[in-house]
N, C-alpha and C. Protein backbone atom coordinates (compact mmCIF):
# COMPACT_ATOMS: atom_id res chain seq x y z
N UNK A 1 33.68 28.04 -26.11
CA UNK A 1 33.59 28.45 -27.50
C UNK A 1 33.39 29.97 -27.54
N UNK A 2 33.98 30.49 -28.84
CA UNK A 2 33.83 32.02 -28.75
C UNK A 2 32.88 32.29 -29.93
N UNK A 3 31.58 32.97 -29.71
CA UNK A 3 30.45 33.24 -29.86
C UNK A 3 30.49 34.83 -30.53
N UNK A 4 30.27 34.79 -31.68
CA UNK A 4 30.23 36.13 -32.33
C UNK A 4 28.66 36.27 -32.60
N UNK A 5 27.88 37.21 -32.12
CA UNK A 5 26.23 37.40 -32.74
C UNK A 5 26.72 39.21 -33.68
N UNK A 6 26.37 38.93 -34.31
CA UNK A 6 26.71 39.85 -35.29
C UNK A 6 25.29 40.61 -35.79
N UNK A 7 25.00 42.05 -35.62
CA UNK A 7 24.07 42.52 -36.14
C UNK A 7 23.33 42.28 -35.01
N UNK A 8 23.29 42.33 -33.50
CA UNK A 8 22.49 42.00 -32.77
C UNK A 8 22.41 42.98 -31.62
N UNK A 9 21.29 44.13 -31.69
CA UNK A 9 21.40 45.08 -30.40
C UNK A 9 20.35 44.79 -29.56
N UNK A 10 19.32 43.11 -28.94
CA UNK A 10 18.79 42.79 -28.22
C UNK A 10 19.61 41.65 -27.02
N UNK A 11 20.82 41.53 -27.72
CA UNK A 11 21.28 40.29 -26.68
C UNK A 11 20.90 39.14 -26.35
N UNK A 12 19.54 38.99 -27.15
CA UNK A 12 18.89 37.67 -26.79
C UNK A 12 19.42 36.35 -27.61
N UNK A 13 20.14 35.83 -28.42
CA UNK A 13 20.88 35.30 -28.73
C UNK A 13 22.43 35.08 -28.10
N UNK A 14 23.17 36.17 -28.02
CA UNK A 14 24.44 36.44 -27.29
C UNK A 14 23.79 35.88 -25.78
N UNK A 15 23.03 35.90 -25.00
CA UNK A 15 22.37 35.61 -23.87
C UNK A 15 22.42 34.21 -23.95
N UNK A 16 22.03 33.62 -25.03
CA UNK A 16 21.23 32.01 -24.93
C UNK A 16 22.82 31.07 -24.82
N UNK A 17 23.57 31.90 -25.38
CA UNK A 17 25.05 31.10 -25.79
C UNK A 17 25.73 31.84 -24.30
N UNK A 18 25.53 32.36 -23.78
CA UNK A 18 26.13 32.50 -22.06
C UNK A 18 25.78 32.01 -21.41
N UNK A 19 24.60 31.91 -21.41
CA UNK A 19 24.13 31.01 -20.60
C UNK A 19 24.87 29.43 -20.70
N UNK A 20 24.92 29.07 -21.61
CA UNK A 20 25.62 27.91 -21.83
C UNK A 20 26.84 27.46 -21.90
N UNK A 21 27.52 29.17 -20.79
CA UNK A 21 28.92 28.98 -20.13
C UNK A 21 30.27 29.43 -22.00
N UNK A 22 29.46 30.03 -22.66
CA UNK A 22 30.29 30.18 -23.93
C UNK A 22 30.83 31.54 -23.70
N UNK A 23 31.63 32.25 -24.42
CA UNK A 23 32.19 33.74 -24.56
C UNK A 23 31.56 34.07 -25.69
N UNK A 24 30.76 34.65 -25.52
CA UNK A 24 29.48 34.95 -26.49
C UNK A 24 29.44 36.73 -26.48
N UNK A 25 29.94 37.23 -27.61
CA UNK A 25 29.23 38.62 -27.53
C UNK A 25 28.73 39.06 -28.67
N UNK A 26 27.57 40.42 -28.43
CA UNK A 26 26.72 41.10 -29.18
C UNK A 26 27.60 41.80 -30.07
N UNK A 27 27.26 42.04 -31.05
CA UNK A 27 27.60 43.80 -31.76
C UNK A 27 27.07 44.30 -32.67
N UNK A 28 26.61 45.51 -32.31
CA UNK A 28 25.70 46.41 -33.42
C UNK A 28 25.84 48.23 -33.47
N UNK A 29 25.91 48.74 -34.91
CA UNK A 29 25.65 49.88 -34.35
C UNK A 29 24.76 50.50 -33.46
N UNK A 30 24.18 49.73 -32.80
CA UNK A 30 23.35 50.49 -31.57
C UNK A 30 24.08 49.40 -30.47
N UNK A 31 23.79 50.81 -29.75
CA UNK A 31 24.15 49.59 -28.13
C UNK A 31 22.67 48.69 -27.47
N UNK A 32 23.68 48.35 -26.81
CA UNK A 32 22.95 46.97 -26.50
C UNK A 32 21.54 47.44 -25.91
N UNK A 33 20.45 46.08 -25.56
CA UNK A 33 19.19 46.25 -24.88
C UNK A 33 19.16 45.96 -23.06
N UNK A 34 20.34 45.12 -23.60
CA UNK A 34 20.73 43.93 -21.88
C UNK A 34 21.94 44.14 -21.59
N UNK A 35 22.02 44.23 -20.70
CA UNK A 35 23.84 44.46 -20.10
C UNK A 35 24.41 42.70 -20.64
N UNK A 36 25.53 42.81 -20.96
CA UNK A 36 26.36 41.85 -21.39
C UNK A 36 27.30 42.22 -22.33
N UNK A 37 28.36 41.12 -22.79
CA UNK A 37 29.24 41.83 -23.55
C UNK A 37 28.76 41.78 -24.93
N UNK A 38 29.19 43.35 -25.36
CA UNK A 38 28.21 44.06 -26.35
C UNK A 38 29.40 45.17 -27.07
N UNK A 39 29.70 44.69 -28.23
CA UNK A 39 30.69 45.85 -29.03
C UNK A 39 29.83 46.81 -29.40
N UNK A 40 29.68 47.74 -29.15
CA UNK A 40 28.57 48.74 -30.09
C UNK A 40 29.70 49.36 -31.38
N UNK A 41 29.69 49.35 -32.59
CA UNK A 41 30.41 49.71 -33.70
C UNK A 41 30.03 48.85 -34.55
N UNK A 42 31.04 48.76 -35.47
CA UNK A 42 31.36 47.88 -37.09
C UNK A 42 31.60 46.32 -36.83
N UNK A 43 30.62 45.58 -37.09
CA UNK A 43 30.97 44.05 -36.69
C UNK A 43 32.90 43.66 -37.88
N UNK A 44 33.05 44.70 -38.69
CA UNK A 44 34.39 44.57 -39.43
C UNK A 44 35.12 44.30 -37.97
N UNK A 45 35.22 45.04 -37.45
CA UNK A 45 35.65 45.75 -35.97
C UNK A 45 36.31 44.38 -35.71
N UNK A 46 35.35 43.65 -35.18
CA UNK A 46 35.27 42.51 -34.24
C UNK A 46 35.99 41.66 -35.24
N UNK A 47 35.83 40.87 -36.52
CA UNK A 47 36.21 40.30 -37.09
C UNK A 47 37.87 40.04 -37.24
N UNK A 48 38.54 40.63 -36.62
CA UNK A 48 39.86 40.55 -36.68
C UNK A 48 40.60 39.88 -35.10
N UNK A 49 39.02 39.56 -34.28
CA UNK A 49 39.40 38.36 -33.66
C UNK A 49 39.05 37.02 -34.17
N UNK A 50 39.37 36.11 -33.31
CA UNK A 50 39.56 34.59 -33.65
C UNK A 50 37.90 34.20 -32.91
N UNK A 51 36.63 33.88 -33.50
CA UNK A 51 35.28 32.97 -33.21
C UNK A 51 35.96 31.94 -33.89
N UNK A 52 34.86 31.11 -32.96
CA UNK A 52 34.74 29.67 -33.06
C UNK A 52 32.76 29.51 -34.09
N UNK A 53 31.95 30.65 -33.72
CA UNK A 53 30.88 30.05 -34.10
C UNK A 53 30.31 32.10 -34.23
N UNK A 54 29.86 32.24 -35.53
CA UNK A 54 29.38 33.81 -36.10
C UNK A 54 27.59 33.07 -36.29
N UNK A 55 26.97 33.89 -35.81
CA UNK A 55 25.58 34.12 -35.97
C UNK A 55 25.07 35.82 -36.66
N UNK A 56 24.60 35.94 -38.04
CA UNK A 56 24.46 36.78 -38.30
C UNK A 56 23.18 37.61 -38.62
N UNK A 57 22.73 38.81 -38.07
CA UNK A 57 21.21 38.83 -38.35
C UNK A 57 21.48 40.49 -39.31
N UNK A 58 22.09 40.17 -40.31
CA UNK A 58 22.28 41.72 -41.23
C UNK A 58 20.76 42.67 -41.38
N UNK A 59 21.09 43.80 -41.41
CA UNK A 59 19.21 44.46 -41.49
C UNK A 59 18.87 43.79 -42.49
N UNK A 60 17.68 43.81 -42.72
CA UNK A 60 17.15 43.16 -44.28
C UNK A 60 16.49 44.69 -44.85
N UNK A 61 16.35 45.23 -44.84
CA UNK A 61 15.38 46.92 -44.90
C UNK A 61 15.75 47.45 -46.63
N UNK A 62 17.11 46.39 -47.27
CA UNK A 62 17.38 46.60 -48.36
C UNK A 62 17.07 45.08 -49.25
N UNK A 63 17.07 43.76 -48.55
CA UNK A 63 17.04 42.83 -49.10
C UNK A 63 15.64 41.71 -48.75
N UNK A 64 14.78 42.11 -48.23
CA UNK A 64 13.39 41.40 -47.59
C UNK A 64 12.71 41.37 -49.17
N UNK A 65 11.61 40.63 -49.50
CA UNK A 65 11.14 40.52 -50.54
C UNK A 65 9.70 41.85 -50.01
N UNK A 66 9.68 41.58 -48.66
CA UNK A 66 8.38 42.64 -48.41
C UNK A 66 8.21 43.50 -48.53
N UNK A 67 9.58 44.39 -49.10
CA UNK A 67 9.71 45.82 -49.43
C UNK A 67 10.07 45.62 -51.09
N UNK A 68 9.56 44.75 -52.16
CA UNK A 68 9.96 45.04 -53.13
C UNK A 68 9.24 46.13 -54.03
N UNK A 69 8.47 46.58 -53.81
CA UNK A 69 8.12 47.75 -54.34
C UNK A 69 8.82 48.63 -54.51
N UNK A 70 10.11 48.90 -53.29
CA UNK A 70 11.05 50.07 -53.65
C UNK A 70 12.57 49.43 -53.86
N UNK A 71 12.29 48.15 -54.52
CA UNK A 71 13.61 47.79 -55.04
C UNK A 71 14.11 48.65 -56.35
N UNK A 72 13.29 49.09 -57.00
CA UNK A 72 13.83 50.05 -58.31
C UNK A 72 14.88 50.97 -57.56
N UNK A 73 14.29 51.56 -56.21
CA UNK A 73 14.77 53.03 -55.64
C UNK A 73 16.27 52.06 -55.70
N UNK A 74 15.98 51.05 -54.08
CA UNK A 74 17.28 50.78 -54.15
C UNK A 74 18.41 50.14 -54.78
N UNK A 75 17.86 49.74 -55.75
CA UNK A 75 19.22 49.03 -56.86
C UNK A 75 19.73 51.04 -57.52
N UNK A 76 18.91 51.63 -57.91
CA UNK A 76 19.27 52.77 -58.38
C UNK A 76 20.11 54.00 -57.38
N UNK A 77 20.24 53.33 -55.72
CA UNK A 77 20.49 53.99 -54.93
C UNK A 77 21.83 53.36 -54.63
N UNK A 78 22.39 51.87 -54.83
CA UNK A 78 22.97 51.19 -54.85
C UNK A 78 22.96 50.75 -53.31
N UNK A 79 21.93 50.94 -52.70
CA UNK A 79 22.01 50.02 -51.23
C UNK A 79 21.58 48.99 -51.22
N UNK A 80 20.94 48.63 -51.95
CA UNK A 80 20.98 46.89 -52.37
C UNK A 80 21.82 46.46 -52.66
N UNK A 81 22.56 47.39 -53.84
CA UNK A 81 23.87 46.05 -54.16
C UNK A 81 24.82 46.42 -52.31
N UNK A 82 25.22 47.41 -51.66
CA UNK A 82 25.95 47.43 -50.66
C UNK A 82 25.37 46.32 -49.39
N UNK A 83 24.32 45.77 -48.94
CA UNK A 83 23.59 45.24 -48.50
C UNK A 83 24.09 43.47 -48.63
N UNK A 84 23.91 43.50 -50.20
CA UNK A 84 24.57 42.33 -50.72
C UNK A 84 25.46 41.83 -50.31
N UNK A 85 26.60 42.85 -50.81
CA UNK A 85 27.83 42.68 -50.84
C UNK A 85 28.33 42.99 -49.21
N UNK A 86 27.93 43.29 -47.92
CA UNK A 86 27.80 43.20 -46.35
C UNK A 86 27.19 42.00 -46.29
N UNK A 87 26.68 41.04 -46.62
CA UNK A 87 26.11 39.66 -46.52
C UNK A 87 27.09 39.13 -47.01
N UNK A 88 27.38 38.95 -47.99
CA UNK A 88 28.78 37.92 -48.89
C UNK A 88 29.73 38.29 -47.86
N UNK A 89 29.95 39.71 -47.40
CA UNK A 89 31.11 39.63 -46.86
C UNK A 89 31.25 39.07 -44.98
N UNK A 90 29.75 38.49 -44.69
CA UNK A 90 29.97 37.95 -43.42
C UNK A 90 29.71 36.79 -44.23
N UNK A 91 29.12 36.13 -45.11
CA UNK A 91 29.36 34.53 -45.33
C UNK A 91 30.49 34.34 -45.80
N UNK A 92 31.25 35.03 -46.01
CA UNK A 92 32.72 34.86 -46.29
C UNK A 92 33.61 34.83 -45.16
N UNK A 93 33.36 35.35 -44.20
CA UNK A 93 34.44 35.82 -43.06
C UNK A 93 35.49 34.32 -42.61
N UNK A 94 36.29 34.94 -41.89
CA UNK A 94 37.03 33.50 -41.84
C UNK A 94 36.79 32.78 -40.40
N UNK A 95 35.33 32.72 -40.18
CA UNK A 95 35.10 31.75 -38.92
C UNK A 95 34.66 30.28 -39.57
N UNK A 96 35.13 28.93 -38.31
CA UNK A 96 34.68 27.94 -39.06
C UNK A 96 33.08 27.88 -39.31
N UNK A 97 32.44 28.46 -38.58
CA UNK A 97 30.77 27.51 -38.13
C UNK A 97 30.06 28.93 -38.48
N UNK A 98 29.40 29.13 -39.18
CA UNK A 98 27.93 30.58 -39.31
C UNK A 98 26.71 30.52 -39.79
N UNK A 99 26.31 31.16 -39.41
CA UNK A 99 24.50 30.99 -39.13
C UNK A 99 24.25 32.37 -39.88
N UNK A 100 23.94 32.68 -41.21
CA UNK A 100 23.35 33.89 -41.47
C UNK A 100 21.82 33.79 -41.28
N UNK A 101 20.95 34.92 -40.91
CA UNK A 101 19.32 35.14 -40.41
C UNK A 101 18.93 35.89 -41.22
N UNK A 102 18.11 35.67 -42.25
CA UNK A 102 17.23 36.75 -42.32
C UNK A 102 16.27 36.42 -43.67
N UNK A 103 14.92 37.35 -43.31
CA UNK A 103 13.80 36.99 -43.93
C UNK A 103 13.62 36.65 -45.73
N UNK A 104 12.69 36.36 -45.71
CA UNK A 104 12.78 35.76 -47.27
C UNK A 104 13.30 37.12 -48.32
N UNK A 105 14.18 37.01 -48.89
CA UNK A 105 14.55 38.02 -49.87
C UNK A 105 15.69 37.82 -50.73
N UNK A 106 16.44 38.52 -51.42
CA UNK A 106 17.03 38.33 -52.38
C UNK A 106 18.21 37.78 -52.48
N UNK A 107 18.57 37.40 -51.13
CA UNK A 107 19.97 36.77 -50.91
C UNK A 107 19.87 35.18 -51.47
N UNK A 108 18.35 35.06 -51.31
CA UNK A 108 18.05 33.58 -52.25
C UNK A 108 18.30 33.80 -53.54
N UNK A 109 18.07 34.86 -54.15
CA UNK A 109 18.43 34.54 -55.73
C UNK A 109 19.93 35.55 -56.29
N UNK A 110 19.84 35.94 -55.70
CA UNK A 110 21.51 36.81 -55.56
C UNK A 110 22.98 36.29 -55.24
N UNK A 111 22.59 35.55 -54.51
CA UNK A 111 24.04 34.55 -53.53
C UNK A 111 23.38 33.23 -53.75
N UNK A 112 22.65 32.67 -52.51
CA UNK A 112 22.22 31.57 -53.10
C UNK A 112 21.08 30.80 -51.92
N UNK A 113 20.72 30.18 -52.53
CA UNK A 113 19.42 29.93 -51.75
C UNK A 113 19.41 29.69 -50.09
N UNK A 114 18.87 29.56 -49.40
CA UNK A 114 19.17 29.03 -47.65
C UNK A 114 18.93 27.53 -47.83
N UNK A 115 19.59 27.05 -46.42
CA UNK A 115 20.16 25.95 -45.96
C UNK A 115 18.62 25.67 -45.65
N UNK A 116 17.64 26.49 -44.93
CA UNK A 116 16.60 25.89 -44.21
C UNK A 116 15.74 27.33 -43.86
N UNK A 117 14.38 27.03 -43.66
CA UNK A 117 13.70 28.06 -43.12
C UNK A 117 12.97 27.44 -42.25
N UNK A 118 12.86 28.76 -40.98
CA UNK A 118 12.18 28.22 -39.69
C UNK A 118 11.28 28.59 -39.69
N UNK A 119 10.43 28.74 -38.66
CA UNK A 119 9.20 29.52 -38.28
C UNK A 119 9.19 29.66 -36.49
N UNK A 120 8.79 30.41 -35.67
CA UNK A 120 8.50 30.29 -34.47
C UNK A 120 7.63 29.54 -33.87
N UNK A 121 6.74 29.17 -34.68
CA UNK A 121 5.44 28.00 -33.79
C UNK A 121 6.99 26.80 -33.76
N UNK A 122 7.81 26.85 -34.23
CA UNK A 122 8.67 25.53 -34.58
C UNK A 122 9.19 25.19 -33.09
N UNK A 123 9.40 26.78 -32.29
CA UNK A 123 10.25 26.88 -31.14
C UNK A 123 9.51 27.08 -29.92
N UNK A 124 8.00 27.00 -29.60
CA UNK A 124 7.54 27.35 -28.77
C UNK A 124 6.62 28.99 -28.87
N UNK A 125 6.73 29.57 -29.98
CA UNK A 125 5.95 30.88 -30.38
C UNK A 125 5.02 30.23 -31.19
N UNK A 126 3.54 30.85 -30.78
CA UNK A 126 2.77 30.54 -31.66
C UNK A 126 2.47 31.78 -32.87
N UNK A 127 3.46 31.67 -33.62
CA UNK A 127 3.50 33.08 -34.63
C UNK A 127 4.32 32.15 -35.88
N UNK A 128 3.94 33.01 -36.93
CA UNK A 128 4.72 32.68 -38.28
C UNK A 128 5.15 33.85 -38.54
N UNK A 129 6.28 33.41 -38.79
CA UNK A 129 7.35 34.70 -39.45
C UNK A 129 8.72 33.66 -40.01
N UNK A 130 8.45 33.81 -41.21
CA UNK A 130 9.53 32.97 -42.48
C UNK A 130 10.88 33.31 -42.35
N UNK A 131 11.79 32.60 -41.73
CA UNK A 131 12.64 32.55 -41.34
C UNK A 131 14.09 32.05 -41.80
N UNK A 132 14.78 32.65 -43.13
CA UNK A 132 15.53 31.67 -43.66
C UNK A 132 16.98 31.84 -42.88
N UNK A 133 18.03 30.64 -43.13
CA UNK A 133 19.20 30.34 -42.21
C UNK A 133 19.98 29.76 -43.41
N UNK A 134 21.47 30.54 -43.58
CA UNK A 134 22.50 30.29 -44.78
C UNK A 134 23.61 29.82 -43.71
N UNK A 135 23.36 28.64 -43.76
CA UNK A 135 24.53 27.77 -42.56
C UNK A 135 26.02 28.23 -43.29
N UNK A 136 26.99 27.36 -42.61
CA UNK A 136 27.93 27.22 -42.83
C UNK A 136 28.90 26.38 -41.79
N UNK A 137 28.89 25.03 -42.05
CA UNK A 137 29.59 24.06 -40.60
C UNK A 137 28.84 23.49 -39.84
N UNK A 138 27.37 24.05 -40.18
CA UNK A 138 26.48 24.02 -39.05
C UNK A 138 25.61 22.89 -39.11
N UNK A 139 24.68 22.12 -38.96
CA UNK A 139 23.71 21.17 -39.18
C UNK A 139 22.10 22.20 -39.13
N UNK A 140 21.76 21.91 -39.64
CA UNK A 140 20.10 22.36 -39.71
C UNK A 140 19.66 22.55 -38.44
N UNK A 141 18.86 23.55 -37.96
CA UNK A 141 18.23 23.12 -36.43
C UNK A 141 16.83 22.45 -36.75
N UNK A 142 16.32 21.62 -35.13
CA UNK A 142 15.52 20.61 -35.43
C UNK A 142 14.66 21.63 -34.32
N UNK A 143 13.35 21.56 -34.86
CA UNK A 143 11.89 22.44 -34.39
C UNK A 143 12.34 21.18 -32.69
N UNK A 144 12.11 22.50 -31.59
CA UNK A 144 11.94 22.08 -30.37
C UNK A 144 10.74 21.95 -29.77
N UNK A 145 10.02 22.49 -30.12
CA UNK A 145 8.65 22.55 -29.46
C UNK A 145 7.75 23.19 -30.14
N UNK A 146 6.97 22.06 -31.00
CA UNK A 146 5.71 22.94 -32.17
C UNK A 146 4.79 23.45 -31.24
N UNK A 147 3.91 24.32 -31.62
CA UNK A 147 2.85 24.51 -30.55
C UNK A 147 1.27 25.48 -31.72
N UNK A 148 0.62 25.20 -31.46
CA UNK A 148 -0.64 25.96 -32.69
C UNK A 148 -0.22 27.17 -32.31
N UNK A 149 -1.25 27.76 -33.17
CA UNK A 149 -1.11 29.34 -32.90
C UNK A 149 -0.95 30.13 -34.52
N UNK A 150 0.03 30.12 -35.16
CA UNK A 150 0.03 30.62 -35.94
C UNK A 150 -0.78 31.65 -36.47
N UNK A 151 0.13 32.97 -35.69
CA UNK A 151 -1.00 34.48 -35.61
C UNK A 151 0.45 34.99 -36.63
N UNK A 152 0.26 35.45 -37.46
CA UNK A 152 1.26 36.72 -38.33
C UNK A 152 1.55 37.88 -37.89
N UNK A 153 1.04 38.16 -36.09
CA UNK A 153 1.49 39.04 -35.57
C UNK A 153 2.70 39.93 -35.97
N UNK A 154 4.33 39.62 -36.02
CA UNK A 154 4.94 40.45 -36.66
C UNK A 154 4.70 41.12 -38.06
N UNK A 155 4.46 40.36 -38.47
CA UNK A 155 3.41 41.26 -40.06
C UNK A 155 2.67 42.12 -39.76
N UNK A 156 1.36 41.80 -39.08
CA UNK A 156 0.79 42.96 -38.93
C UNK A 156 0.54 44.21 -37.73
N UNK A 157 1.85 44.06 -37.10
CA UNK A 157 2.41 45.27 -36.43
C UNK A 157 2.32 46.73 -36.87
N UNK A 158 1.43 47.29 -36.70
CA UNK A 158 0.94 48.92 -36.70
C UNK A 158 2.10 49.33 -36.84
N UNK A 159 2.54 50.53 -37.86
CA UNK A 159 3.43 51.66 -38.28
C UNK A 159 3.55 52.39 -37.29
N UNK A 160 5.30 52.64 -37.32
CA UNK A 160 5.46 53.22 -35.80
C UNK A 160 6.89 53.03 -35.84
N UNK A 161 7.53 54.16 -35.05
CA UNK A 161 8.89 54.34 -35.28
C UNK A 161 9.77 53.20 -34.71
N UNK A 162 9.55 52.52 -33.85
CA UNK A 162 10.06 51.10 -33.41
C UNK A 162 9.74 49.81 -33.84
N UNK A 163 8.55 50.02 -35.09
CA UNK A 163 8.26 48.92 -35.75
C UNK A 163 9.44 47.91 -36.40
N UNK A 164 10.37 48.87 -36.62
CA UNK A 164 11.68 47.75 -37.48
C UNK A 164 12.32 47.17 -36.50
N UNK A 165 12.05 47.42 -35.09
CA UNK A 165 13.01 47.42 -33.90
C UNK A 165 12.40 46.06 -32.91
N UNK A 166 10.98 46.09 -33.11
CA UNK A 166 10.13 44.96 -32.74
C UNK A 166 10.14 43.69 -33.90
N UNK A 167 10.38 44.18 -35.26
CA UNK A 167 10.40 42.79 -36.12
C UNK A 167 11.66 42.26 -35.79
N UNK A 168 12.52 42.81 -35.56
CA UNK A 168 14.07 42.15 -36.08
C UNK A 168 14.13 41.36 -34.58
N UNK A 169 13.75 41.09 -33.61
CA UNK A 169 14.07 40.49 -32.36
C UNK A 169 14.44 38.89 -32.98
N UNK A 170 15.27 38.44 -32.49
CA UNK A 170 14.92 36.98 -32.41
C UNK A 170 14.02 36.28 -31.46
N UNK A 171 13.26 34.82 -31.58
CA UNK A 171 12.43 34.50 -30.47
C UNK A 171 13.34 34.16 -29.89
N UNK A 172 13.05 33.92 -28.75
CA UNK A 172 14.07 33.64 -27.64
C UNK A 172 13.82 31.82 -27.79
N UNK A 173 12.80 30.88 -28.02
CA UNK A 173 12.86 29.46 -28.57
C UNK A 173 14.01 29.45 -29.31
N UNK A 174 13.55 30.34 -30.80
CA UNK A 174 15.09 29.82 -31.58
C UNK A 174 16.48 29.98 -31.07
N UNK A 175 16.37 31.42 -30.56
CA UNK A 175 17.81 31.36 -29.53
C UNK A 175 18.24 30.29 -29.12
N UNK A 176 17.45 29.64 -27.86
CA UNK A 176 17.63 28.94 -27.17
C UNK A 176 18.11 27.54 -28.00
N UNK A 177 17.35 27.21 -29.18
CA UNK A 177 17.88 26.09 -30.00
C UNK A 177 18.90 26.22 -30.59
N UNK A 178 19.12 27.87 -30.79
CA UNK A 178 20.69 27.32 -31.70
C UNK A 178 21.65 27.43 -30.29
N UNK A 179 21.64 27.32 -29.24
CA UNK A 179 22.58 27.59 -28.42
C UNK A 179 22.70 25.94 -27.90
N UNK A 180 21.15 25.57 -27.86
CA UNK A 180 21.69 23.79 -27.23
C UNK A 180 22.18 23.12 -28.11
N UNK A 181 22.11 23.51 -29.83
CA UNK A 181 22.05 23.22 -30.72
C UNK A 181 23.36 22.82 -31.09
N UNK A 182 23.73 23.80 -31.09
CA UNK A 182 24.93 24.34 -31.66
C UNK A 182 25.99 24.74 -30.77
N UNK A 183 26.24 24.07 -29.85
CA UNK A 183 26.81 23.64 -28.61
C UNK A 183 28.12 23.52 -28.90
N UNK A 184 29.15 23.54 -29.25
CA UNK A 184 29.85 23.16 -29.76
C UNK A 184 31.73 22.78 -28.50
C-alpha cells in the first residue's frame, strides 16, 4: 500500500506504516527528524501521485480552540480562513482512505464535526491530549492499550521555541494503531 503522512516532519507515523512492509512517506515543509522517505516541500507536491491511504496532521496554530483568544487577529488576517480552506483541500484530495489529525478546534464547526476523538492513555501513554480524527474509508481506531496516568503534560509544557515542535509529535501507540489498524 502507498502511504502518504502529510504534514509530518517526525517520521513517526511514516515509520509505523514501514515497518509494516508499506511505501509509506513523510512530507513537510521541514525536513525530516529520521532518515526515511521524506518529501521536504508542498504536500500539493506529492498529491499528483497515486496513495492508497493519506494521513493528515495540518498545523493547527490557526484552527486549535486553545488559541482562541487571537481568533479576531486571525479571521482579520485571513489565516484562518487559508488554514480552513488547506484542510478542505486535503479532505478533499482524491485518495480513497484519510485520516485527518488534529486538536479540538474549528474544523468541528466550520467543515464538520470528527469521526472520533482519541486520547493517548487509549494507546499506551499515560497523558491526555484531545485528539480528534476526520476519517474518510477508514473505520474508527479501537484504544490498544488503556493504561492510568492521565498527566496533561503536553498542555503544560513551558514556553519555548520548540514548544509547537514537541506538541505536534504523534504518540508512537497511536502510530502504531493506525498502521496495524489500517493495514490495508
Amino acid at each position: 500500500m502507498r502511504v502518504l503522512v502529510a504534514c509530518e516532519f517526525s517520521g513517526i507515523v511514516r515509520d509505523a506504516f514501514a515497518a509494516k512492509g508499506h511505501d509509506a512517506w513523510s512530507c513537510d515543509i521541514l525536513e525530516t527528524e529520521r532518515p526515511g522517505q521524506h518529501y521536504q516541500g508542498d504536500v500539493r507536491d506529492m498529491l499528483q501521485s497515486q496513495w492508497d491511504l493519506m494521513i493528515c496532521h495540518p498545523p493547527c496554530t490557526h484552527l486549535a480552540v486553545s488559541g482562541a483568544r487571537h481568533f479576531a487577529r486571525k479571521i482579520a488576517s485571513g489565516e484562518q480562513q487559508e488554514a480552513l480552506d488547506f484542510v478542505n483541500m486535503l479532505l478533499n484530495a482524491q485518495v480513497p482512505r484519510i485520516c485527518l489529525e488534529n486538536p479540538i478546534s474549528i474544523i468541528s464547526t466550520r467543515i464538520r464535526k470528527p469521526d472520533q476523538i482519541i486520547q493517548p492513555w487509549q494507546f499506551g501513554h499515560g497523558e491526555t491530549k484531545s485528539t480528534c480524527l476526520w476519517l474518510k474509508g477508514l473505520p474508527k481506531l479501537t484504544p490498544t492499550n488503556v493504561v492510568e496516568g492521565r498527566e496533561a503534560r503536553v498542555h503544560r509544557m513551558p514556553p519555548g521555541k520548540n514548544r509547537w515542535k514537541e506538541r505536534s509529535r504523534t504518540y508512537q501507540g497511536i502510530a502504531v494503531a493506525m498502521a496495524d489498524q489500517w493495514n490495508y
